[in-house]
Each structure stands twice: as structure tokens, then as C-alpha cells.
Protein backbone atom coordinates (compact mmCIF):
# COMPACT_ATOMS: atom_id res chain seq x y z
CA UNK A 1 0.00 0.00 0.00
CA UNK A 2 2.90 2.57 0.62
CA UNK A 3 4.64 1.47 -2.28
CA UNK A 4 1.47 2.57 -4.13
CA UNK A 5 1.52 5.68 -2.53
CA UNK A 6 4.89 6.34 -3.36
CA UNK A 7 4.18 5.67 -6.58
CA UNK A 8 1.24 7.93 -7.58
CA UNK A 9 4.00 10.69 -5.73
CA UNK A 10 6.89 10.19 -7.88
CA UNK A 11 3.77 9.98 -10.52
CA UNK A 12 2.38 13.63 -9.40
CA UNK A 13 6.04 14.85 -9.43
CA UNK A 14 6.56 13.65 -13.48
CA UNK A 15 3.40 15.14 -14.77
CA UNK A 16 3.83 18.51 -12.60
CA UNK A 17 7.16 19.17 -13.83
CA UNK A 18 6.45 18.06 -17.64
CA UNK A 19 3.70 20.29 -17.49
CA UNK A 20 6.09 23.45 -17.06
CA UNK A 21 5.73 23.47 -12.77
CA UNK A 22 8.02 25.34 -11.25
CA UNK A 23 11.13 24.11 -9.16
CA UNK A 24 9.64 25.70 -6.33
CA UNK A 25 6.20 23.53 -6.42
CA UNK A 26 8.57 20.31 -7.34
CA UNK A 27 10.57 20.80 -4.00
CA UNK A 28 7.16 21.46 -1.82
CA UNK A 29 5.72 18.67 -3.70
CA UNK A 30 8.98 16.03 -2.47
CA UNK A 31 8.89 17.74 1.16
CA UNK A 32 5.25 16.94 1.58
CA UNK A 33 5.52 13.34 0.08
CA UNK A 34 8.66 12.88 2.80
CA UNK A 35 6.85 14.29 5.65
CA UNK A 36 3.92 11.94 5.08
CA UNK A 37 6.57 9.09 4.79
CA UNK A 38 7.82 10.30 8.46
CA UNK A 39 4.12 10.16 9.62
CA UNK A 40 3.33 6.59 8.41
CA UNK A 41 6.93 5.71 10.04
CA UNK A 42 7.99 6.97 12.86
CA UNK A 43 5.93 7.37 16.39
CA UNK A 44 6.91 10.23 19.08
CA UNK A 45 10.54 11.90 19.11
CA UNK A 46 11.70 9.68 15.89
CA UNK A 47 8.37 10.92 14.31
CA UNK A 48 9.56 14.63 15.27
CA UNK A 49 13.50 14.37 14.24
CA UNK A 50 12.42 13.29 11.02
CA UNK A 51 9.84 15.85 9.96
CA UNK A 52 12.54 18.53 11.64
CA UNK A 53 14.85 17.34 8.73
CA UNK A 54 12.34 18.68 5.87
CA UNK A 55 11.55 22.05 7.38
CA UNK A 56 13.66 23.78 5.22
CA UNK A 57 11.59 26.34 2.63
CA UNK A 58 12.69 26.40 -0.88
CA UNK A 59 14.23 29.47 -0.79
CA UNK A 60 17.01 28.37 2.34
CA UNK A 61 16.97 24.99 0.24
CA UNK A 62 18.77 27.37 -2.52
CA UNK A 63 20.45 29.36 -0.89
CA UNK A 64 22.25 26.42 0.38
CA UNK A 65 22.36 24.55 -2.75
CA UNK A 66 24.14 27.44 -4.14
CA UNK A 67 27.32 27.90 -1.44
CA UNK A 68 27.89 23.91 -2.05
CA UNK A 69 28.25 24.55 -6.19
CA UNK A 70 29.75 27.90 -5.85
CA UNK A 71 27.11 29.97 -7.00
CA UNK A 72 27.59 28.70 -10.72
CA UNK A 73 25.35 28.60 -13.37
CA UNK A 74 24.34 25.23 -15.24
CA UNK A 75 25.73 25.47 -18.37
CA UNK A 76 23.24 24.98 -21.16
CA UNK A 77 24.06 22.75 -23.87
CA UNK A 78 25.09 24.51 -26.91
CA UNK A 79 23.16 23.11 -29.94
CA UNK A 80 25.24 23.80 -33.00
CA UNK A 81 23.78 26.77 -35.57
CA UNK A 82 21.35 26.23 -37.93
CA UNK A 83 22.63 25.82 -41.58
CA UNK A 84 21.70 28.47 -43.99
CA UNK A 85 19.94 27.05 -46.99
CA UNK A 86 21.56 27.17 -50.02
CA UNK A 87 20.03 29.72 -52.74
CA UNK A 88 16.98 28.13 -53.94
CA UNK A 89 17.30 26.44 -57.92
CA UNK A 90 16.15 30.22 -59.49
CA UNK A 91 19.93 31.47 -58.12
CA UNK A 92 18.44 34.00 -55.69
């Protein structure tokens, strides 16, 4: 049963980010589906240290993220030009 859950989740997660969603809604999306994994797991204080470890917002999620890479960009992949099309058969 929480293997189905799971599933439809990482299902959710596919067809919100395919469909243009935002990294933002993607990371609340994961936090939510791991806090409900804490709740079906863990009882009292275990139940508590593990929804403590996905407090973190989005924005302090990035923040982060960034000092570990160094603040660099992702390099986009650099698609090679377009080739002109040679002068149609009438020379122009």
C-alpha cells in the first residue's frame, strides 16, 4: 500500500514538472511526500527528528544549494547553428 503511494507521488512529481511546474512547487511537492513518509513511520521523538529534517523552505533549500556549487550557473548545452539554406534552384 505505501509502495502505491509512493508511486502515484513520484507519478504527481513527473506530470507537474512536464507540465512546465516550477522548481519551487517540485521541492514542496517532495517535502510533503517525505513528511507523510515520516508520519506513516515513525511514532513520538523519531516521528519529530524526522519531519525537523524537511523544514527547510525552498528558498534556504537554494540558498544552500548554491554555497555547495559555488554559485555557478548550469551550463546549457550549446546546440550547433542552424545551416543556412543554399540559394533556392532560381539562383536567388
Amino acid at each position: 500500500m505505501q509502495e502505491k503511494k509512493h508511486v502515484l507521488g513520484v507519478a504527481a512529481l513527473i506530470i507537474l514538472l512536464g507540465a512546465g511546474c516550477s522548481n519551487d512547487a517540485a521541492y514542496e511537492i517532495m517535502q510533503n511526500n517525505k513528511q507523510q513518509a515520516c508520519g506513516r513511520m515513525a511514532e513520538g521523538q523519531a516521528r519529530e527528528d524526522c519531519l525537523r529534517g524537511y523544514e527547510k523552505t525552498y528558498n534556504e533549500y537554494e540558498r544552500q544549494r548554491r554555497r555547495v556549487v559555488g554559485n555557478k550557473k548550469i551550463a546549457e548545452p550549446e546546440l550547433p547553428a542552424p545551416k543556412q539554406k543554399d540559394q533556392d534552384e532560381s539562383g536567388n
